[in-house]
PDB file of N, CA and C in Angstrom:
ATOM      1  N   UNK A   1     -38.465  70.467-125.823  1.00  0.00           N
ATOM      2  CA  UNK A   1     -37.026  70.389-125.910  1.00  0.00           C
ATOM      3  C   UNK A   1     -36.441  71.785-125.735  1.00  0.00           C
ATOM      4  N   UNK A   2     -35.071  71.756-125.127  1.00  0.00           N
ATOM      5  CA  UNK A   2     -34.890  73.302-124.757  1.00  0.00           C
ATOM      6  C   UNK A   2     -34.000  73.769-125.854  1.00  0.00           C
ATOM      7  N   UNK A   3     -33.452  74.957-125.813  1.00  0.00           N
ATOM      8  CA  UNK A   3     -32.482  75.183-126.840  1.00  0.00           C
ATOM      9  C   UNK A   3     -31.345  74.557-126.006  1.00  0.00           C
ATOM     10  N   UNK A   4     -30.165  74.743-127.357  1.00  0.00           N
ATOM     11  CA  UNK A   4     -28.506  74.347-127.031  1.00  0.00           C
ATOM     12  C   UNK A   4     -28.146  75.530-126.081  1.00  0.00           C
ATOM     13  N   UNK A   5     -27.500  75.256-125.150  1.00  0.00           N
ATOM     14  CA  UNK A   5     -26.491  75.770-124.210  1.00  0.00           C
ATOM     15  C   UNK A   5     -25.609  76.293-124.651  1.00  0.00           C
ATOM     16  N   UNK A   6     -24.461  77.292-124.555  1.00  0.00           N
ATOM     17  CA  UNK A   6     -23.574  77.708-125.313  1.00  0.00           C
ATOM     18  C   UNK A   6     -22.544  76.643-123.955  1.00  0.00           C
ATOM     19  N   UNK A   7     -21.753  76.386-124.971  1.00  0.00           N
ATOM     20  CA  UNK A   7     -20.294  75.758-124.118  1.00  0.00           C
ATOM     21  C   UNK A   7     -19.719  77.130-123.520  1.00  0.00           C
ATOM     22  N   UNK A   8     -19.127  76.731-122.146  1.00  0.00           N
ATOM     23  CA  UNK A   8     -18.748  77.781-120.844  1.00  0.00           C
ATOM     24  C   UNK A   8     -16.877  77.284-121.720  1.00  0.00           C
ATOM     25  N   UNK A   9     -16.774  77.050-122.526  1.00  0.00           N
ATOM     26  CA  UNK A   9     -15.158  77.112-123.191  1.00  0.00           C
ATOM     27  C   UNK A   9     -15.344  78.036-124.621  1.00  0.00           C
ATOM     28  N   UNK A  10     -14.714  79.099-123.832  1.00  0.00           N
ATOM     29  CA  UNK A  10     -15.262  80.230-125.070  1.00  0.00           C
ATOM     30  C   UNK A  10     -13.368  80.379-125.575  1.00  0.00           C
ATOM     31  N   UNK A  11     -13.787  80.735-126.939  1.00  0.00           N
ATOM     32  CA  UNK A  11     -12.642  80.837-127.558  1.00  0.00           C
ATOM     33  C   UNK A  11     -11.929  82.135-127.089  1.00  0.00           C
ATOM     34  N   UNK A  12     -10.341  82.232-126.646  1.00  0.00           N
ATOM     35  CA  UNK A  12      -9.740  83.522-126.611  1.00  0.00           C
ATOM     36  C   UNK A  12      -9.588  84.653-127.745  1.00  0.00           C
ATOM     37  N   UNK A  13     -10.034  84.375-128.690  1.00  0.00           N
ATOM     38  CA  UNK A  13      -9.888  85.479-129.634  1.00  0.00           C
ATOM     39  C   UNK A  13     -11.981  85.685-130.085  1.00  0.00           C
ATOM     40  N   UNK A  14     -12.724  85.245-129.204  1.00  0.00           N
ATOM     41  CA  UNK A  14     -13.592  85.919-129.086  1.00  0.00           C
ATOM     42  C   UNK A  14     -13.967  86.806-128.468  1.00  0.00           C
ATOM     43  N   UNK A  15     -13.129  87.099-127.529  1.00  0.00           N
ATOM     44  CA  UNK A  15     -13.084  88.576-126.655  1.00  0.00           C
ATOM     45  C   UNK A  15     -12.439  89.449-127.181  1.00  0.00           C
ATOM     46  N   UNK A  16     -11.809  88.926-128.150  1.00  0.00           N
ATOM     47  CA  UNK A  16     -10.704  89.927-128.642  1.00  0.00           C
ATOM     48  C   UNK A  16     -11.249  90.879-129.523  1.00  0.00           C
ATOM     49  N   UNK A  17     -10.798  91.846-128.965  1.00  0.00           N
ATOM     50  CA  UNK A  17     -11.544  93.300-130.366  1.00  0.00           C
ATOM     51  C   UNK A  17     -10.234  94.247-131.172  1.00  0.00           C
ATOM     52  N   UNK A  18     -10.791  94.086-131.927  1.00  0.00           N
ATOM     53  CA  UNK A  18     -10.215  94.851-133.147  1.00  0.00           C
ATOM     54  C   UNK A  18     -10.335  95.787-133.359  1.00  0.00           C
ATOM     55  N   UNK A  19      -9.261  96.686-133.104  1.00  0.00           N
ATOM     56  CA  UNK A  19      -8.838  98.391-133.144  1.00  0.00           C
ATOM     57  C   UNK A  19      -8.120  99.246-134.590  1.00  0.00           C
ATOM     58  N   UNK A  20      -8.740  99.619-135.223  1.00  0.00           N
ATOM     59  CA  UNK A  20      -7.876 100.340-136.195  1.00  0.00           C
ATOM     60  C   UNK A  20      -7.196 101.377-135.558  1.00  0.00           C
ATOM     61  N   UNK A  21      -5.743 101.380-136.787  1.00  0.00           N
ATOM     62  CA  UNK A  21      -4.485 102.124-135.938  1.00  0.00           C
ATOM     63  C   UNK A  21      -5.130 103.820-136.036  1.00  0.00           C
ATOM     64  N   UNK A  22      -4.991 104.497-135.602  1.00  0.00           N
ATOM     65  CA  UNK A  22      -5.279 105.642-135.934  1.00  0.00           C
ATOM     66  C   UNK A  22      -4.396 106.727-136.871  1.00  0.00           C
ATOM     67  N   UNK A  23      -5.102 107.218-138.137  1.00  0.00           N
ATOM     68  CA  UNK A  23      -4.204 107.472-138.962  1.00  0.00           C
ATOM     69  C   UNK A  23      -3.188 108.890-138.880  1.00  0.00           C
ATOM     70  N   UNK A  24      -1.890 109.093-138.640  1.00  0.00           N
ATOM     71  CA  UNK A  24      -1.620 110.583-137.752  1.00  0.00           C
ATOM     72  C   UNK A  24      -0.882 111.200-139.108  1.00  0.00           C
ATOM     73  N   UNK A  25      -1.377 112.950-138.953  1.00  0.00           N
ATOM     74  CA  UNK A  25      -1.098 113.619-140.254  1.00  0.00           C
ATOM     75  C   UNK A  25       0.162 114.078-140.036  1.00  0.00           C
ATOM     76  N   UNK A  26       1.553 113.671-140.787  1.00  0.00           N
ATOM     77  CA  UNK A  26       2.450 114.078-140.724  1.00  0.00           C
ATOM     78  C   UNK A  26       2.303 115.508-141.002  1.00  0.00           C
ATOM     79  N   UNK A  27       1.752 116.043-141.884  1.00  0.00           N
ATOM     80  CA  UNK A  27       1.930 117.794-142.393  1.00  0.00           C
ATOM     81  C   UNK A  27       0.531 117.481-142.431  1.00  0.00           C
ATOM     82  N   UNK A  28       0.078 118.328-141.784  1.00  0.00           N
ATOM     83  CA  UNK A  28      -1.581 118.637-141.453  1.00  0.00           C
ATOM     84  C   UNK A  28      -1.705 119.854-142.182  1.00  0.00           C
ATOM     85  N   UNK A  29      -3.002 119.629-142.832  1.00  0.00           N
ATOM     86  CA  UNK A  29      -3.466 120.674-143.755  1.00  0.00           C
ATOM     87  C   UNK A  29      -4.876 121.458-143.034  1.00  0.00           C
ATOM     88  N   UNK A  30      -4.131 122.751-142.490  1.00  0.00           N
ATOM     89  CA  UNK A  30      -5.083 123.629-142.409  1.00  0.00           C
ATOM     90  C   UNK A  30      -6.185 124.615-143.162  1.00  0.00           C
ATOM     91  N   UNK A  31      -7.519 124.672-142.826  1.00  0.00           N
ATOM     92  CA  UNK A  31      -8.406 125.094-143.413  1.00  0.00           C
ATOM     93  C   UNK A  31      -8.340 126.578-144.489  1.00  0.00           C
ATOM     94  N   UNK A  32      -8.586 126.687-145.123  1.00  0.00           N
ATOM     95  CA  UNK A  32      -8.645 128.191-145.221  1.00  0.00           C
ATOM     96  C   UNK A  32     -10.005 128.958-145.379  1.00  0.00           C
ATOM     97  N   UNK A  33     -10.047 129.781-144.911  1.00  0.00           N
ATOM     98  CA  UNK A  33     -11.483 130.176-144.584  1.00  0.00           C
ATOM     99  C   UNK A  33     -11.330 131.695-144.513  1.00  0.00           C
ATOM    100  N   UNK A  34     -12.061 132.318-145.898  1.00  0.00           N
ATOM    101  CA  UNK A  34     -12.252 133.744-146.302  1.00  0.00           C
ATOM    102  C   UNK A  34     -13.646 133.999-145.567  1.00  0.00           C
ATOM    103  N   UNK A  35     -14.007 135.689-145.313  1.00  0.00           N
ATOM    104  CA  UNK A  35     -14.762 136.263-144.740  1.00  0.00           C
ATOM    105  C   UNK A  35     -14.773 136.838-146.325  1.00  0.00           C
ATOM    106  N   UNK A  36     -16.039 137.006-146.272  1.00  0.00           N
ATOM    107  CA  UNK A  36     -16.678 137.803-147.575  1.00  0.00           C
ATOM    108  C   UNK A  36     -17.738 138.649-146.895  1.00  0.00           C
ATOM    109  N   UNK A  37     -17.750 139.982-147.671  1.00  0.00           N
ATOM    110  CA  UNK A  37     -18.871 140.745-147.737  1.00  0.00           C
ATOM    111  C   UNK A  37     -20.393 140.839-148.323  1.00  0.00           C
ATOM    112  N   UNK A  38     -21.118 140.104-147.579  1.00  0.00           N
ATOM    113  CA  UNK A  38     -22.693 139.598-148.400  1.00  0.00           C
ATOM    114  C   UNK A  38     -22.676 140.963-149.050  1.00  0.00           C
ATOM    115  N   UNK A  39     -22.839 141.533-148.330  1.00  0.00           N
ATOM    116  CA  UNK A  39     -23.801 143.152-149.595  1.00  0.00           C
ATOM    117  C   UNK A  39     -23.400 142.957-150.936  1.00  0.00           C
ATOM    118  N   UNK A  40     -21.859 143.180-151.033  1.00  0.00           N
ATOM    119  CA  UNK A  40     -21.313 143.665-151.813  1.00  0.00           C
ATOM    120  C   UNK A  40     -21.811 142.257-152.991  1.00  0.00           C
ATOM    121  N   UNK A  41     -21.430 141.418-152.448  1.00  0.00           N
ATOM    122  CA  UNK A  41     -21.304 140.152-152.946  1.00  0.00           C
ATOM    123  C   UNK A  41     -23.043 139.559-153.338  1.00  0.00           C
ATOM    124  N   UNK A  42     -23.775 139.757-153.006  1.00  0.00           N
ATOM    125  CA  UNK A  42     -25.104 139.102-153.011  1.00  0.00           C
ATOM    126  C   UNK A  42     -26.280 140.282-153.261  1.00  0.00           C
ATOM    127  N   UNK A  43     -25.738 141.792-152.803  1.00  0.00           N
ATOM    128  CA  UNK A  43     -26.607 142.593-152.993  1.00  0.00           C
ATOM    129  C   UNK A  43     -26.940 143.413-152.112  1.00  0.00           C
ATOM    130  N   UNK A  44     -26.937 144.452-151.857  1.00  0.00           N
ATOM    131  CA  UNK A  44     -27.755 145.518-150.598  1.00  0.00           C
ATOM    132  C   UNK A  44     -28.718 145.172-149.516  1.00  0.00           C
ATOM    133  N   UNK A  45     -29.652 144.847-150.468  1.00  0.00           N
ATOM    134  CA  UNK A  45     -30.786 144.387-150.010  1.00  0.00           C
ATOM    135  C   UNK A  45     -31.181 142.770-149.551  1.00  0.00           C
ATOM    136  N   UNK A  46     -30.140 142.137-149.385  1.00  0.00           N
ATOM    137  CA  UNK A  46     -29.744 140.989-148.767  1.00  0.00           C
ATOM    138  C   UNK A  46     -29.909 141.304-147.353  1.00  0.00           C
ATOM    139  N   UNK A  47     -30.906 139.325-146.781  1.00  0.00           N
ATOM    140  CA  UNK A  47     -30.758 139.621-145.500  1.00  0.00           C
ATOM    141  C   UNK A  47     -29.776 138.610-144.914  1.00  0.00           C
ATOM    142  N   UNK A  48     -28.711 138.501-145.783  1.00  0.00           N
ATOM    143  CA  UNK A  48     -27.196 137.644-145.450  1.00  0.00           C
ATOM    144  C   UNK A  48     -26.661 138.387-144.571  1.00  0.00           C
ATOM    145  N   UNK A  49     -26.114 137.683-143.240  1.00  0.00           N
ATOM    146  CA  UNK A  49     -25.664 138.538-142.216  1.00  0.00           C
ATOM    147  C   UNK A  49     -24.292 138.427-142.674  1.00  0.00           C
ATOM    148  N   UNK A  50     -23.810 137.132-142.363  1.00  0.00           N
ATOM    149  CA  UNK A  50     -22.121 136.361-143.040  1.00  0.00           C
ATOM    150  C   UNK A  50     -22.273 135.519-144.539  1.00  0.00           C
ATOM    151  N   UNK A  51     -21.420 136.001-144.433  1.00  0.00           N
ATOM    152  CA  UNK A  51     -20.881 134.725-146.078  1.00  0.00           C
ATOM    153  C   UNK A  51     -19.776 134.507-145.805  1.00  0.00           C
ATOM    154  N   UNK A  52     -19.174 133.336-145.819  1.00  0.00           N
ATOM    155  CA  UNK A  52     -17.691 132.833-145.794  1.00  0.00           C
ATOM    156  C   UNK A  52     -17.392 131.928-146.723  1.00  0.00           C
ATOM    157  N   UNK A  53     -16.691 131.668-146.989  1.00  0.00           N
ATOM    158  CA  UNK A  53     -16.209 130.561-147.968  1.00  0.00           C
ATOM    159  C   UNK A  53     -14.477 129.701-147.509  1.00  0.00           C
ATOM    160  N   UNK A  54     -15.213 128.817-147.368  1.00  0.00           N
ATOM    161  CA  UNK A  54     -14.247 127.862-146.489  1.00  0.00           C
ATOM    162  C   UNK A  54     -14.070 126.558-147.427  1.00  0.00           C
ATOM    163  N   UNK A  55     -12.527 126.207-147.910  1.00  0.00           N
ATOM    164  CA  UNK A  55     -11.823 125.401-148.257  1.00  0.00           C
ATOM    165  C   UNK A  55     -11.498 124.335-147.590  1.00  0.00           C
ATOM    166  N   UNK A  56     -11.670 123.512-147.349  1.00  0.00           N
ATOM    167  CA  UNK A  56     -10.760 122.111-145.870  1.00  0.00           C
ATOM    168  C   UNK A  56      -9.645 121.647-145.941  1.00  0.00           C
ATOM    169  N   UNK A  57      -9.795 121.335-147.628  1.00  0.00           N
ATOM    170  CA  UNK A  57      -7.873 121.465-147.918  1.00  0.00           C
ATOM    171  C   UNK A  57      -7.558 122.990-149.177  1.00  0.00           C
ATOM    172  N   UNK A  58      -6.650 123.393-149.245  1.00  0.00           N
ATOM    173  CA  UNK A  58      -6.322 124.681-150.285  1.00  0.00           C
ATOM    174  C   UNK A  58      -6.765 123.907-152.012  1.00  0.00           C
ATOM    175  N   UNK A  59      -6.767 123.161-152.461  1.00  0.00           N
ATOM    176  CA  UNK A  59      -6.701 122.405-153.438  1.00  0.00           C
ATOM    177  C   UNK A  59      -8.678 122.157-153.920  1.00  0.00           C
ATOM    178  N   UNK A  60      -9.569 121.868-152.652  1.00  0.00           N
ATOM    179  CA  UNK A  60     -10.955 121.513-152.665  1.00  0.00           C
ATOM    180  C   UNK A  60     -11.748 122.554-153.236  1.00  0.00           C
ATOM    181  N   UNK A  61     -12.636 122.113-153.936  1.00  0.00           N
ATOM    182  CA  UNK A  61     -13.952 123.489-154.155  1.00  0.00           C
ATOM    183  C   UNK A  61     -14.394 123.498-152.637  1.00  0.00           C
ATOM    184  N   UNK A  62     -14.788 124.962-152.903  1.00  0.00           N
ATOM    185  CA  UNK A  62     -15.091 126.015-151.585  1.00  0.00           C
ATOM    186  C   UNK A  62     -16.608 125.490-151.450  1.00  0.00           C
ATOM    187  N   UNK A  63     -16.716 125.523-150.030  1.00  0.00           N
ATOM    188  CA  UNK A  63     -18.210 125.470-149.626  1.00  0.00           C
ATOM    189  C   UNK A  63     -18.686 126.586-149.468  1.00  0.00           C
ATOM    190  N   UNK A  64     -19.263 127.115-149.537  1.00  0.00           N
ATOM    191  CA  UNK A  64     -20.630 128.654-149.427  1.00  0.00           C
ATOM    192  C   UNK A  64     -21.017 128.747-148.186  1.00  0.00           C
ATOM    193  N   UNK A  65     -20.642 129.062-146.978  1.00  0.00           N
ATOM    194  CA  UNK A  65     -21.501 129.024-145.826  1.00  0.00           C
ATOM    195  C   UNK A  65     -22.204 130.528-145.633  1.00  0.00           C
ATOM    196  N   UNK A  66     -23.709 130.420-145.158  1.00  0.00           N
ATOM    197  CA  UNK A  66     -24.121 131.150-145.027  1.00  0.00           C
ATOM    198  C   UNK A  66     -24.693 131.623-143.431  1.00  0.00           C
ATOM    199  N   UNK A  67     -25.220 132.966-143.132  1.00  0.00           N
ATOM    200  CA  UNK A  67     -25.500 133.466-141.924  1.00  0.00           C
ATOM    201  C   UNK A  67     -26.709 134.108-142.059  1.00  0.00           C
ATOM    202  N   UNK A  68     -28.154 133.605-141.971  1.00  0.00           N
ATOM    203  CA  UNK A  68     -29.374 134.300-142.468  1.00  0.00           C
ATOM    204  C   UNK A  68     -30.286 133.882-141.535  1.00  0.00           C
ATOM    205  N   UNK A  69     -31.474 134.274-141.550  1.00  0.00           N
ATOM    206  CA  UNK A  69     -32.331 134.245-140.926  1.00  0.00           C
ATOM    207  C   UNK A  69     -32.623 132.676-140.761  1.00  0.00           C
ATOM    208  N   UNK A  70     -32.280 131.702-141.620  1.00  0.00           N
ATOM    209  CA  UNK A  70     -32.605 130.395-141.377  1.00  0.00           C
ATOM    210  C   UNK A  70     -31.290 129.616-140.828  1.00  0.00           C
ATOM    211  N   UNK A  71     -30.295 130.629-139.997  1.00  0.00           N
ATOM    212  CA  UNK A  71     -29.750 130.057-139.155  1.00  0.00           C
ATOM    213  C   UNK A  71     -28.157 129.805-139.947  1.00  0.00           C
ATOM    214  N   UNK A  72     -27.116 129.203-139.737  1.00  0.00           N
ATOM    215  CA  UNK A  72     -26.021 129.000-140.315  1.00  0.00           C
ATOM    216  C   UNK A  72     -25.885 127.534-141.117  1.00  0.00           C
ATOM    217  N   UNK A  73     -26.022 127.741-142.664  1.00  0.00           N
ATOM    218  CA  UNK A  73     -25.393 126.398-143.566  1.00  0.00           C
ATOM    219  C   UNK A  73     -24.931 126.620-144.639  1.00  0.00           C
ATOM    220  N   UNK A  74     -24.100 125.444-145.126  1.00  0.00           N
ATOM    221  CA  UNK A  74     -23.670 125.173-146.348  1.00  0.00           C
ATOM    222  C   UNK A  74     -24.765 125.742-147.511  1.00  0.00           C
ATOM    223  N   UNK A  75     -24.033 126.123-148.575  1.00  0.00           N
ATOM    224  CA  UNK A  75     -24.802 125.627-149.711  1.00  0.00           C
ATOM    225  C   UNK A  75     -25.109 124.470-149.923  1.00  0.00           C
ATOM    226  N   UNK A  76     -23.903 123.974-150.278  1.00  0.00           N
ATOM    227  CA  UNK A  76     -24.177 122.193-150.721  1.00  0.00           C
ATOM    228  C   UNK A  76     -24.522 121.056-149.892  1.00  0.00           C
ATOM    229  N   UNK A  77     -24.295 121.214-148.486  1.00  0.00           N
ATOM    230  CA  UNK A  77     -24.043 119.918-147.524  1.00  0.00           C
ATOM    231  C   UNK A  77     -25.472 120.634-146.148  1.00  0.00           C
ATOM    232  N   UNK A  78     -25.601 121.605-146.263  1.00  0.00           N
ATOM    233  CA  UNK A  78     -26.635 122.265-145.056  1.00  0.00           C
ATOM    234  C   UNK A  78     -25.921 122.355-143.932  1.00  0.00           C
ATOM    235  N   UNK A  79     -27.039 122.177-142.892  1.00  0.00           N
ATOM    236  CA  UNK A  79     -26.340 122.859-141.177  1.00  0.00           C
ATOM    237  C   UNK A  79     -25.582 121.691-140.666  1.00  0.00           C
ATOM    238  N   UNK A  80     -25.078 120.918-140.896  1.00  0.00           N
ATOM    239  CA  UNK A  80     -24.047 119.757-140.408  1.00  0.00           C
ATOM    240  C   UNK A  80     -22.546 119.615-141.166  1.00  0.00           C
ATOM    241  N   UNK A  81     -22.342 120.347-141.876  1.00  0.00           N
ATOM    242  CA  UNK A  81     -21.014 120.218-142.747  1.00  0.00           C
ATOM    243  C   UNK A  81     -20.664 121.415-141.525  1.00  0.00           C
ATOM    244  N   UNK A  82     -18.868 120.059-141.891  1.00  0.00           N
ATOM    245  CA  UNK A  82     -17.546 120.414-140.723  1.00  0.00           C
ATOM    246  C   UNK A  82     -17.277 122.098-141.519  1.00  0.00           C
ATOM    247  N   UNK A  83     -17.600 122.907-142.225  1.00  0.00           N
ATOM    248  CA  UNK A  83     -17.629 124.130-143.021  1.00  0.00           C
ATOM    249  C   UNK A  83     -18.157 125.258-142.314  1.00  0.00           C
ATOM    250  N   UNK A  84     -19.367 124.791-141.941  1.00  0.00           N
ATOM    251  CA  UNK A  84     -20.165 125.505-140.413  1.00  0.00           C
ATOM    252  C   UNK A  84     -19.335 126.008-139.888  1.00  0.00           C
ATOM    253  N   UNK A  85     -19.039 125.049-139.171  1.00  0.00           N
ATOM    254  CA  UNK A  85     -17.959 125.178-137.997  1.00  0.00           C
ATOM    255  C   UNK A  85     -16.843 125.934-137.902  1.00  0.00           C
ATOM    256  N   UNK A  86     -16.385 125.784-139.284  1.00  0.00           N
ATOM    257  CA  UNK A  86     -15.045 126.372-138.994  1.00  0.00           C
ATOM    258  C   UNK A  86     -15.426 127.970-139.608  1.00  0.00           C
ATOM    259  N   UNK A  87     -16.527 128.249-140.522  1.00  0.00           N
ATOM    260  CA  UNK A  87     -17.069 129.512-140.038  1.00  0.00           C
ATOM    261  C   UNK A  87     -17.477 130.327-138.855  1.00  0.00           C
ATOM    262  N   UNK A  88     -18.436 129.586-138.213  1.00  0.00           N
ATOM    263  CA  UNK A  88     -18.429 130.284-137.548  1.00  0.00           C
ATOM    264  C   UNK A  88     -17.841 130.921-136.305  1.00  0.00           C
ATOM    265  N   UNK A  89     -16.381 129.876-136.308  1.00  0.00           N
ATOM    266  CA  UNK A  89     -15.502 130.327-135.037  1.00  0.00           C
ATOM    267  C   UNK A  89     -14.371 131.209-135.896  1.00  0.00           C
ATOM    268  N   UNK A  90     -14.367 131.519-137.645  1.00  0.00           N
ATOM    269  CA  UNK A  90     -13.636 132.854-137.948  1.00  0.00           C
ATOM    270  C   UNK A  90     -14.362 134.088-137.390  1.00  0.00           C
ATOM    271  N   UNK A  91     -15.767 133.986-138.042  1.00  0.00           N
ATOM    272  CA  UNK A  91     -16.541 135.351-137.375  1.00  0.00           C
ATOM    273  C   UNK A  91     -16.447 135.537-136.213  1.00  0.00           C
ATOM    274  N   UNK A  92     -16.903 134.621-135.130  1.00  0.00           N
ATOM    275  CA  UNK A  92     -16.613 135.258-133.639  1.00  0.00           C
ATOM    276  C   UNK A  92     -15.744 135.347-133.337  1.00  0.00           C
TER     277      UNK A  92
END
């Protein structure tokens, strides 16, 4: 016995796809993002190239981003936090 056939009368709201509205920031809140001095801050003998500390909104605890030999990350979140990012385009 074969399987069922799908009926060739397909419903119009089965093609239909569903879009969320996209949400738009009336007053957009820009980052703030301090440059800090590793030495001073971590020690001499640190092999911290950058330290920044980057906020996403003014109000959030600060993320820790770092610049070391194991490359650029967060303290808390590692090399994929949006924090990265917006470090490392203050330094360059």
């Amino acid at each position: 016995m074969s399987p069922p056939r799908r009926s060739s009368n397909r419903r119009a709201d089965d093609d239909a796809q569903v879009f969320a509205p996209t949400q738009l920031d009336l007053f957009p809140v820009t980052p703030v993002v301090d440059v800090l001095d590793a030495r001073s801050i971590v020690g001499p003998r640190t092999g911290v190239e950058h330290l920044v500390r980057v906020r996403l909104r003014p109000n959030d605890a600060p993320h820790l981003v770092f610049h070391d030999r194991h490359g650029w990350y967060c303290e808390a979140h590692g090399p994929g936090c949006r924090a990265v990012m917006l470090a490392q385009h203050e330094v360059r």
